[in-house]
N, C-alpha and C. Protein backbone atom coordinates (compact mmCIF):
# COMPACT_ATOMS: atom_id res chain seq x y z
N UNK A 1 -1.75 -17.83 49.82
CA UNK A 1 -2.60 -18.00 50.97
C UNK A 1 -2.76 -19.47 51.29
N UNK A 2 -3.09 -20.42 50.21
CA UNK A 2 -2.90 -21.60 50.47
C UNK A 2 -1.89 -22.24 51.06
N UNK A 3 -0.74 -22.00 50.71
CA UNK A 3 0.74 -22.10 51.00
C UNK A 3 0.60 -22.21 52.57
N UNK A 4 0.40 -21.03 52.65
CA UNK A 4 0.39 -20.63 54.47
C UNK A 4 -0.84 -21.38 55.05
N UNK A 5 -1.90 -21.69 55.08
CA UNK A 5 -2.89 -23.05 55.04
C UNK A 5 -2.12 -24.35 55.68
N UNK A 6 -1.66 -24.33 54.10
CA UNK A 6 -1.10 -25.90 54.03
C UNK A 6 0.25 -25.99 55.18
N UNK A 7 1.17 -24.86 55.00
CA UNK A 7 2.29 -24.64 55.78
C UNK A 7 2.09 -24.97 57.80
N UNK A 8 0.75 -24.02 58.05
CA UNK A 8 0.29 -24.38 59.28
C UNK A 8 -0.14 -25.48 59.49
N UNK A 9 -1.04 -26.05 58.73
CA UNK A 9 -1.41 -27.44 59.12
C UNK A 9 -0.46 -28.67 59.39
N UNK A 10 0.78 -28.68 58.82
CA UNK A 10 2.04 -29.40 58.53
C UNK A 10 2.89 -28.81 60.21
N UNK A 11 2.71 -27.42 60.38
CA UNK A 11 3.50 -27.18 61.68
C UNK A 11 2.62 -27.76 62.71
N UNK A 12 1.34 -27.49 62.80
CA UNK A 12 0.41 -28.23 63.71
C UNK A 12 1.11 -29.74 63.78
N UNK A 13 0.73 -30.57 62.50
CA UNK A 13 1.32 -31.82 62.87
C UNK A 13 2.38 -32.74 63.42
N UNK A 14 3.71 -31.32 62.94
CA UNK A 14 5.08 -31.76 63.31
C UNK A 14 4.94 -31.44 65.13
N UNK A 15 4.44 -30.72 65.44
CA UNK A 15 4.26 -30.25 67.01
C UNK A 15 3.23 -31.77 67.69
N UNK A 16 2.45 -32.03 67.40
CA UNK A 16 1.95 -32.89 67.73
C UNK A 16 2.90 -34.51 68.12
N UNK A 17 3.48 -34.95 68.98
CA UNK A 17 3.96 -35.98 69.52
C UNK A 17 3.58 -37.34 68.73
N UNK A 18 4.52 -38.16 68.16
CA UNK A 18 4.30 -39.28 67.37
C UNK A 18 3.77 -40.43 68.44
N UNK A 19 2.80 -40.80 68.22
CA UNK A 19 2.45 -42.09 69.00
C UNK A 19 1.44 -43.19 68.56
N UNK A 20 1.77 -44.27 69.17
CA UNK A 20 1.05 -45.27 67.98
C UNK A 20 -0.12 -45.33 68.43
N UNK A 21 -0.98 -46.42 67.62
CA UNK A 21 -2.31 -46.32 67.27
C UNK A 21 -3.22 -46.78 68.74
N UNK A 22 -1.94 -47.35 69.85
CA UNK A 22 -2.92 -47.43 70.91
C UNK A 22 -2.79 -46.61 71.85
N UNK A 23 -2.05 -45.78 71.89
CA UNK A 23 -1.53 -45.02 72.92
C UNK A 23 -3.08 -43.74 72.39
N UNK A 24 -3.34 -42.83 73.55
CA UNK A 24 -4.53 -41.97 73.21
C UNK A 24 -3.49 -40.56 73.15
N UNK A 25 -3.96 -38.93 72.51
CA UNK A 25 -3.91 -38.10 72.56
C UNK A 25 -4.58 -37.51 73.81
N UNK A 26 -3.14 -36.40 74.57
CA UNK A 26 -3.69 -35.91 75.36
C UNK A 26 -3.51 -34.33 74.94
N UNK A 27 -4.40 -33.60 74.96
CA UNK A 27 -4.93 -32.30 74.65
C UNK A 27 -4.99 -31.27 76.10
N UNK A 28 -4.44 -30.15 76.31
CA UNK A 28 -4.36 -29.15 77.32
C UNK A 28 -5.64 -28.35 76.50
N UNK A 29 -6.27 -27.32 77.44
CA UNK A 29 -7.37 -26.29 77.44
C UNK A 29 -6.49 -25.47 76.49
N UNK A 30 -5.30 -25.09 77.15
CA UNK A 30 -4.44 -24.29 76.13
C UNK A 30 -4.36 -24.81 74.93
N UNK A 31 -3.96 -25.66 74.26
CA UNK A 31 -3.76 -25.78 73.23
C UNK A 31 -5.21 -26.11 72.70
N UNK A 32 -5.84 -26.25 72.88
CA UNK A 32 -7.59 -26.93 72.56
C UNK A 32 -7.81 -25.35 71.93
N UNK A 33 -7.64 -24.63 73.36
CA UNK A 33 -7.80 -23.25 72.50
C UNK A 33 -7.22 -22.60 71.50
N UNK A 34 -6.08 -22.76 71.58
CA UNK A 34 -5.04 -22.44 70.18
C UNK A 34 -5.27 -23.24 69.12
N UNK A 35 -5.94 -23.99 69.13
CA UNK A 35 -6.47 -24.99 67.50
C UNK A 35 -7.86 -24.13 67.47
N UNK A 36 -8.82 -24.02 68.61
CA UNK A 36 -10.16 -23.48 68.13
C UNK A 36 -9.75 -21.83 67.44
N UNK A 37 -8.66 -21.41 68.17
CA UNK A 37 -8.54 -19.72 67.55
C UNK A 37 -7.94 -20.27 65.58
N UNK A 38 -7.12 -21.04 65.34
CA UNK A 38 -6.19 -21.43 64.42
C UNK A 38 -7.61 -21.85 63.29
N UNK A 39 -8.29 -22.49 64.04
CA UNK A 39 -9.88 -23.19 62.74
C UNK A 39 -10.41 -21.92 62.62
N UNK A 40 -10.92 -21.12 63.45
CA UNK A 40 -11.62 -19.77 63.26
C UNK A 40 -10.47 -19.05 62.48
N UNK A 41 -9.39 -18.65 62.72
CA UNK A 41 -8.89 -17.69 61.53
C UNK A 41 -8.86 -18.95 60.69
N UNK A 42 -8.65 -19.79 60.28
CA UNK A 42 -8.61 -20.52 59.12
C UNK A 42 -9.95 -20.62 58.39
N UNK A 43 -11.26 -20.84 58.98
CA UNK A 43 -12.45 -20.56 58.30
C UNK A 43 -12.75 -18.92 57.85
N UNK A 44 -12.15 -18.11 58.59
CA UNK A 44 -12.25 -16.47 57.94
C UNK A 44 -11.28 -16.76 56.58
N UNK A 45 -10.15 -17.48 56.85
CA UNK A 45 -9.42 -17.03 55.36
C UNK A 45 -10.08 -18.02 53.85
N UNK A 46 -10.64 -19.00 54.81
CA UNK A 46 -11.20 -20.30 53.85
C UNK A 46 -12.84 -19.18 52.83
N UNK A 47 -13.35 -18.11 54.30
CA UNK A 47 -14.33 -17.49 53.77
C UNK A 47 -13.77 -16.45 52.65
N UNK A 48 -13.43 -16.02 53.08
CA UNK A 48 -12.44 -14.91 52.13
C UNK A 48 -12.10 -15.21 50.85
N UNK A 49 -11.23 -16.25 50.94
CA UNK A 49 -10.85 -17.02 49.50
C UNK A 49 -12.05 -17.46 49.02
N UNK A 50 -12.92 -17.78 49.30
CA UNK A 50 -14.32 -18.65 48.33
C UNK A 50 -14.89 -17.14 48.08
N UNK A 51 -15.20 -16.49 49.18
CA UNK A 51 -15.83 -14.59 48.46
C UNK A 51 -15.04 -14.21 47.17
N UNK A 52 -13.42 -14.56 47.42
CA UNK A 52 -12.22 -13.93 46.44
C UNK A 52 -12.97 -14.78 45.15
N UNK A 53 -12.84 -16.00 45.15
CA UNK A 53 -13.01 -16.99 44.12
C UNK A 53 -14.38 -16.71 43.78
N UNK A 54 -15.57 -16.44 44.72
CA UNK A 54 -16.86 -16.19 43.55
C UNK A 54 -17.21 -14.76 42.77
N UNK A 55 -16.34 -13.91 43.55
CA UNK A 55 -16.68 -12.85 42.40
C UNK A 55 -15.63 -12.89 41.20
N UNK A 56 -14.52 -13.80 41.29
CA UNK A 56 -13.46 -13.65 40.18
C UNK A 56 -14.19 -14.30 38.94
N UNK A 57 -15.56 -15.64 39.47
CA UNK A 57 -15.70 -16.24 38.54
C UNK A 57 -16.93 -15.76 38.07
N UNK A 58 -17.09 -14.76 38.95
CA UNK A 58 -18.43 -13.57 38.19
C UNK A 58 -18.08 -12.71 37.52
N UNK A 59 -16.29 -12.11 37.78
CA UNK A 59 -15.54 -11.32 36.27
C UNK A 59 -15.34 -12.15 35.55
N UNK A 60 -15.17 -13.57 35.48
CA UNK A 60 -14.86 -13.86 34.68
C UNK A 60 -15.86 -14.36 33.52
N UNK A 61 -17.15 -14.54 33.86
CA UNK A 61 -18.12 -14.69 33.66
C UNK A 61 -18.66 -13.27 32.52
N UNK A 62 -17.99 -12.24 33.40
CA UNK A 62 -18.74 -10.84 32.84
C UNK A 62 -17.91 -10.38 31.89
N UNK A 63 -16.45 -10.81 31.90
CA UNK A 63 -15.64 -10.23 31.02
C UNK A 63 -16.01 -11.40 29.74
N UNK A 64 -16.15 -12.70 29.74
CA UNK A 64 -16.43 -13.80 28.78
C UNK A 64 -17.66 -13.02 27.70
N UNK A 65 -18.59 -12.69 28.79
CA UNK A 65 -20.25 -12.12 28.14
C UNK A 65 -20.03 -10.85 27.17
N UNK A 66 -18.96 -9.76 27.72
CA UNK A 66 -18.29 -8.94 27.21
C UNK A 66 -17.84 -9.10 26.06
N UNK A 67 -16.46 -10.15 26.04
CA UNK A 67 -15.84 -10.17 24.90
C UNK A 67 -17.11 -11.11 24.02
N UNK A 68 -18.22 -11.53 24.06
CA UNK A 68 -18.94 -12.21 23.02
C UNK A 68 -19.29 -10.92 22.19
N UNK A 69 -19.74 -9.64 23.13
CA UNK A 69 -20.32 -8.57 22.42
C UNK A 69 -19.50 -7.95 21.43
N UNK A 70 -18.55 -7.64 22.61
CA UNK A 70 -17.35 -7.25 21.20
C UNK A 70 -17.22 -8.03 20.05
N UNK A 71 -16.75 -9.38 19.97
CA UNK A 71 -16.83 -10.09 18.95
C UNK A 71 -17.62 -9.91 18.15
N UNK A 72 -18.92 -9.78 18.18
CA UNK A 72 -20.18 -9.73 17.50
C UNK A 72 -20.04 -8.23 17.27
N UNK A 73 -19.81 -7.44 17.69
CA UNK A 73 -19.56 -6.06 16.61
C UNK A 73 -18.60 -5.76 15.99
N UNK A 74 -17.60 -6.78 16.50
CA UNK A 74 -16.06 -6.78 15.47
C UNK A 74 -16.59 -6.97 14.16
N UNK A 75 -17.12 -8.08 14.30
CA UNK A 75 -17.60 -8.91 12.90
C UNK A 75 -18.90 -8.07 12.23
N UNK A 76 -19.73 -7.46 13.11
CA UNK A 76 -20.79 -6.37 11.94
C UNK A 76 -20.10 -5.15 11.56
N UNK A 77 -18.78 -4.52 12.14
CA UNK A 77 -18.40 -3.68 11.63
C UNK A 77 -17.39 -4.29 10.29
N UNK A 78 -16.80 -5.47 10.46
CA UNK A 78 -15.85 -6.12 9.36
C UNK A 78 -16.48 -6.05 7.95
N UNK A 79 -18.06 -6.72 8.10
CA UNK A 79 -19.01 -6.48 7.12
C UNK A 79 -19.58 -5.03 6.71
N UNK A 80 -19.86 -4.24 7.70
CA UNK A 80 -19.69 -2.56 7.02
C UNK A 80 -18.62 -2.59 6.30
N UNK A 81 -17.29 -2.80 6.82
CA UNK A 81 -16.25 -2.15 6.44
C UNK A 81 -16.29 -2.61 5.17
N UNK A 82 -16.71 -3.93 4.90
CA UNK A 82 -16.59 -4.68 3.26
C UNK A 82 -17.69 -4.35 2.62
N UNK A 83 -18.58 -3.74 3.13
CA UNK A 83 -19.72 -3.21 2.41
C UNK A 83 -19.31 -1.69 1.69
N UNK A 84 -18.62 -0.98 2.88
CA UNK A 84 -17.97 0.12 2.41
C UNK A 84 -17.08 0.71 0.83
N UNK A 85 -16.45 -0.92 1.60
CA UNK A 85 -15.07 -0.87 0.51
C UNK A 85 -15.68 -1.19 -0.71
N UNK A 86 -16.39 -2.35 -0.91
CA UNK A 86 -17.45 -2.47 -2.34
C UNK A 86 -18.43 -0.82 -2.46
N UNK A 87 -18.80 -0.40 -2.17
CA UNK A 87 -19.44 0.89 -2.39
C UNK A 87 -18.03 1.68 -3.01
N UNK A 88 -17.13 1.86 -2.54
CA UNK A 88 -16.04 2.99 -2.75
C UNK A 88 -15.65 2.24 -4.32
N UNK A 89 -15.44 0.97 -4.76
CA UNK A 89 -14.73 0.59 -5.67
C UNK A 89 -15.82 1.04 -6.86
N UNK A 90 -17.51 0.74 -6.09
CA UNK A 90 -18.30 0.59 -7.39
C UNK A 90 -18.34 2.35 -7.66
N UNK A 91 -18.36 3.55 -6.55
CA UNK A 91 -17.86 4.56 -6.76
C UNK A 91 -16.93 5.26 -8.11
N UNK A 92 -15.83 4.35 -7.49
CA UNK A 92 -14.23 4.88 -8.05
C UNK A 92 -14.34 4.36 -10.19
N UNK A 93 -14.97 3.30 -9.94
CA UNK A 93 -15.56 2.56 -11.62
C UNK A 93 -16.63 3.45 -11.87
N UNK A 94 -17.41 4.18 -10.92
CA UNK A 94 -18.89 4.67 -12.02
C UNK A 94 -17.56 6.67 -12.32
N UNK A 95 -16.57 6.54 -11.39
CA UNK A 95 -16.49 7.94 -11.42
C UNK A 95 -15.14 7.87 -12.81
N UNK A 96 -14.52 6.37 -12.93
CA UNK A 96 -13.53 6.36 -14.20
C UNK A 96 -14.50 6.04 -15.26
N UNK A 97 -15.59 5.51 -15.22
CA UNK A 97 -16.56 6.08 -16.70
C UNK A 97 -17.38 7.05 -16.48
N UNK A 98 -17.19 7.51 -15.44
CA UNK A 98 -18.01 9.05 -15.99
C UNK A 98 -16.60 10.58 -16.82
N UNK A 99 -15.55 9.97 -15.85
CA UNK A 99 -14.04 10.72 -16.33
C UNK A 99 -13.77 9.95 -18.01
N UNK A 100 -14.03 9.08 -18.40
CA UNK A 100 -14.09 8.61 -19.51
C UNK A 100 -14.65 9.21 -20.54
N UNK A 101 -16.38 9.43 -20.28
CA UNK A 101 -17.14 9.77 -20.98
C UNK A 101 -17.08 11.22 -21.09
N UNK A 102 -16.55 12.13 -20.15
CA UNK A 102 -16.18 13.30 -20.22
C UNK A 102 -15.36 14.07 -21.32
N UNK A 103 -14.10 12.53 -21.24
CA UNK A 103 -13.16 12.93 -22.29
C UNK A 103 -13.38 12.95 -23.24
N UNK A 104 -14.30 11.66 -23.65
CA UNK A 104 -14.70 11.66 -25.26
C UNK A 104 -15.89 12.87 -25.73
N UNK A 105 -16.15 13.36 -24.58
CA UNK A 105 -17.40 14.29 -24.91
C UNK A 105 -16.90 16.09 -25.01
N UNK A 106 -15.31 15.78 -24.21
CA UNK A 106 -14.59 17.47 -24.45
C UNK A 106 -13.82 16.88 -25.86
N UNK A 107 -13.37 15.77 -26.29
CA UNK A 107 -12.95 15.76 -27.37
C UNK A 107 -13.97 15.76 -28.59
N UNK A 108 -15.07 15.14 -28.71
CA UNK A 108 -15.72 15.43 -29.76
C UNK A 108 -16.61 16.85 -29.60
N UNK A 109 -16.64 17.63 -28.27
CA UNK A 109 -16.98 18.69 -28.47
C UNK A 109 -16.10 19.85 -29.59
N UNK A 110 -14.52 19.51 -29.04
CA UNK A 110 -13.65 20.10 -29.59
C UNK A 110 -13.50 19.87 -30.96
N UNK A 111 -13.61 18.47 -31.74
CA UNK A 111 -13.76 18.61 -32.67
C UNK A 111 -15.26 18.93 -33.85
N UNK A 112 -16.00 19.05 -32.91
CA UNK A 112 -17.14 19.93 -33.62
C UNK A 112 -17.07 21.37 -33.55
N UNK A 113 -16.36 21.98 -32.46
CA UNK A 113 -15.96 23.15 -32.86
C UNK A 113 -15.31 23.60 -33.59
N UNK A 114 -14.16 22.93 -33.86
CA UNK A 114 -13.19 22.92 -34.85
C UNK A 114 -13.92 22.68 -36.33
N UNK A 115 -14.54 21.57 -36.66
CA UNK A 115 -15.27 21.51 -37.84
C UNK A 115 -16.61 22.83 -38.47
N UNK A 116 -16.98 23.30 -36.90
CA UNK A 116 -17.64 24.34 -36.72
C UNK A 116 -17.34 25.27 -37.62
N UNK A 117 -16.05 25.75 -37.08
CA UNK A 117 -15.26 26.61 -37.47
C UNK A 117 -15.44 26.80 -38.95
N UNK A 118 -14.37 25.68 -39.51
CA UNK A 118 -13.52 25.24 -41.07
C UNK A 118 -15.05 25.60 -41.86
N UNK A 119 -16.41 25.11 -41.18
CA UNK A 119 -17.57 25.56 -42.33
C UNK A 119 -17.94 26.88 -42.29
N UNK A 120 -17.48 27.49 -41.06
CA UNK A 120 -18.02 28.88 -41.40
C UNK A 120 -16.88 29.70 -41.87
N UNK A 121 -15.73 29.01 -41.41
CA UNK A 121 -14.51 29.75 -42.76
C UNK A 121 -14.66 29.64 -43.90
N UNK A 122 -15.37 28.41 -44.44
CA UNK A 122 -15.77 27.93 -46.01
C UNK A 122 -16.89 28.76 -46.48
N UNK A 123 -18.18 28.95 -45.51
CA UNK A 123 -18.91 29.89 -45.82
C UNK A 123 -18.46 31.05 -46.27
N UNK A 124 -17.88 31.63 -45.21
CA UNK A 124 -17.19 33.16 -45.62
C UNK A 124 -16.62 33.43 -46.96
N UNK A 125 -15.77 32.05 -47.26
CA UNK A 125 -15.04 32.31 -48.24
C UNK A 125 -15.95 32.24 -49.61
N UNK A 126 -17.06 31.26 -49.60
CA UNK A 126 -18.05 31.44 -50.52
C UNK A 126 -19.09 32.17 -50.63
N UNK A 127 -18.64 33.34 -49.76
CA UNK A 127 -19.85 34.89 -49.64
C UNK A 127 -18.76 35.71 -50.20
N UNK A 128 -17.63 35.62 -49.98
CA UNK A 128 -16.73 36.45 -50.59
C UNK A 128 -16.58 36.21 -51.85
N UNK A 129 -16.54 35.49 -52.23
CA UNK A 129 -16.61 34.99 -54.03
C UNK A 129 -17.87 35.51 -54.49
N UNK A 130 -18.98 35.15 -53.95
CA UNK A 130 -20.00 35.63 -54.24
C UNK A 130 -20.68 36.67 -54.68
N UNK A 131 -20.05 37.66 -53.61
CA UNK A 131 -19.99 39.02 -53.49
C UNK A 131 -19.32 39.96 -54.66
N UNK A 132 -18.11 38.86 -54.84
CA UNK A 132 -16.91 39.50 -55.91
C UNK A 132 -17.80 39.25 -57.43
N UNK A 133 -18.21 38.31 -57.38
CA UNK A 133 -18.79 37.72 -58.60
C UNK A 133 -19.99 38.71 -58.94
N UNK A 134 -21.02 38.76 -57.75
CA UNK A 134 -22.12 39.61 -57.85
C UNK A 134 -21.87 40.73 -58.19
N UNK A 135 -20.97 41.39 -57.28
CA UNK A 135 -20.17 42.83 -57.43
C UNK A 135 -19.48 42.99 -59.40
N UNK A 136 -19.40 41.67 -59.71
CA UNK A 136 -18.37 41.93 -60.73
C UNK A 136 -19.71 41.79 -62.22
N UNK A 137 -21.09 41.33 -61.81
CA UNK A 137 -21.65 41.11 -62.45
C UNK A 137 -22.60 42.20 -62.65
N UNK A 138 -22.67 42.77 -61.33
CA UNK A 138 -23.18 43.81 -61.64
C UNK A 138 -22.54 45.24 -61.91
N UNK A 139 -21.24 45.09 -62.37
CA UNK A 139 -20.97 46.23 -62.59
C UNK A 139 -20.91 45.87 -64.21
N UNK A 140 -21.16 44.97 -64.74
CA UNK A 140 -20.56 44.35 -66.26
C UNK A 140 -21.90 44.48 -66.85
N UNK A 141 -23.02 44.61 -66.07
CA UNK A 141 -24.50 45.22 -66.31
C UNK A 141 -24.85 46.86 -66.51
């Protein structure tokens, strides 16, 4: 748009007759009028472009204010996210010593059952002697 601005103003000038600094400009109604129509569309496009240019620098303004917000929740969610991730690790450590303590607690369960066992097999076996002995004592009575 400027282009075409600048482009007319340059054809205006080249049309205009070279003459020196004492000689005067002579101006027709016609052409007087064809510069007053040429300033009026040129002040509509001059208006236009400054309307164009103040709301661009009111997006730009609004998109700037924008991206601050975003920024600022980029960064409180970055800190969730690292708050998160420390929660999940202290998680994943309380859940490999609790899987820890599990093991040692199905293994020494297992071996108290097992020992369980071997004494009440030992029992048995010393009720059975017992029995034989008693049995054998009282028949020797």
């Amino acid at each position: 748009m400027r282009k075409a601005v600048s482009c007319l103003l340059l054809f205006l000038l080249l049309l205009l007759p070279a003459v020196s600094s004492a000689s005067a400009y002579i101006v027709t109604e016609a052409q007087l009028t064809e510069l007053e129509s040429i300033f009026s569309d040129l002040r509509t496009v001059n208006e236009t472009l400054l309307a164009g240019s103040n709301q661009s620098v009111k997006d730009l303004i609004e998109a700037r204010e924008q991206l601050k917000r975003l920024q600022v929740e980029l960064e409180r969610l970055k800190e969730q996210l690292q708050m998160l991730k420390e929660e999940s690790n202290q998680a994943q450590s309380s859940l490999a010593k609790a899987n820890e303590e599990l093991k040692l607690a199905s293994e020494s369960y297992k071996k108290s059952v097992s020992e369980t066992k071997g004494k009440i097999r030992s029992l048995e076996w010393q009720r059975g002697i017992l029995v034989v002995v008693a049995g054998f004592l009282a028949v020797r009575r």
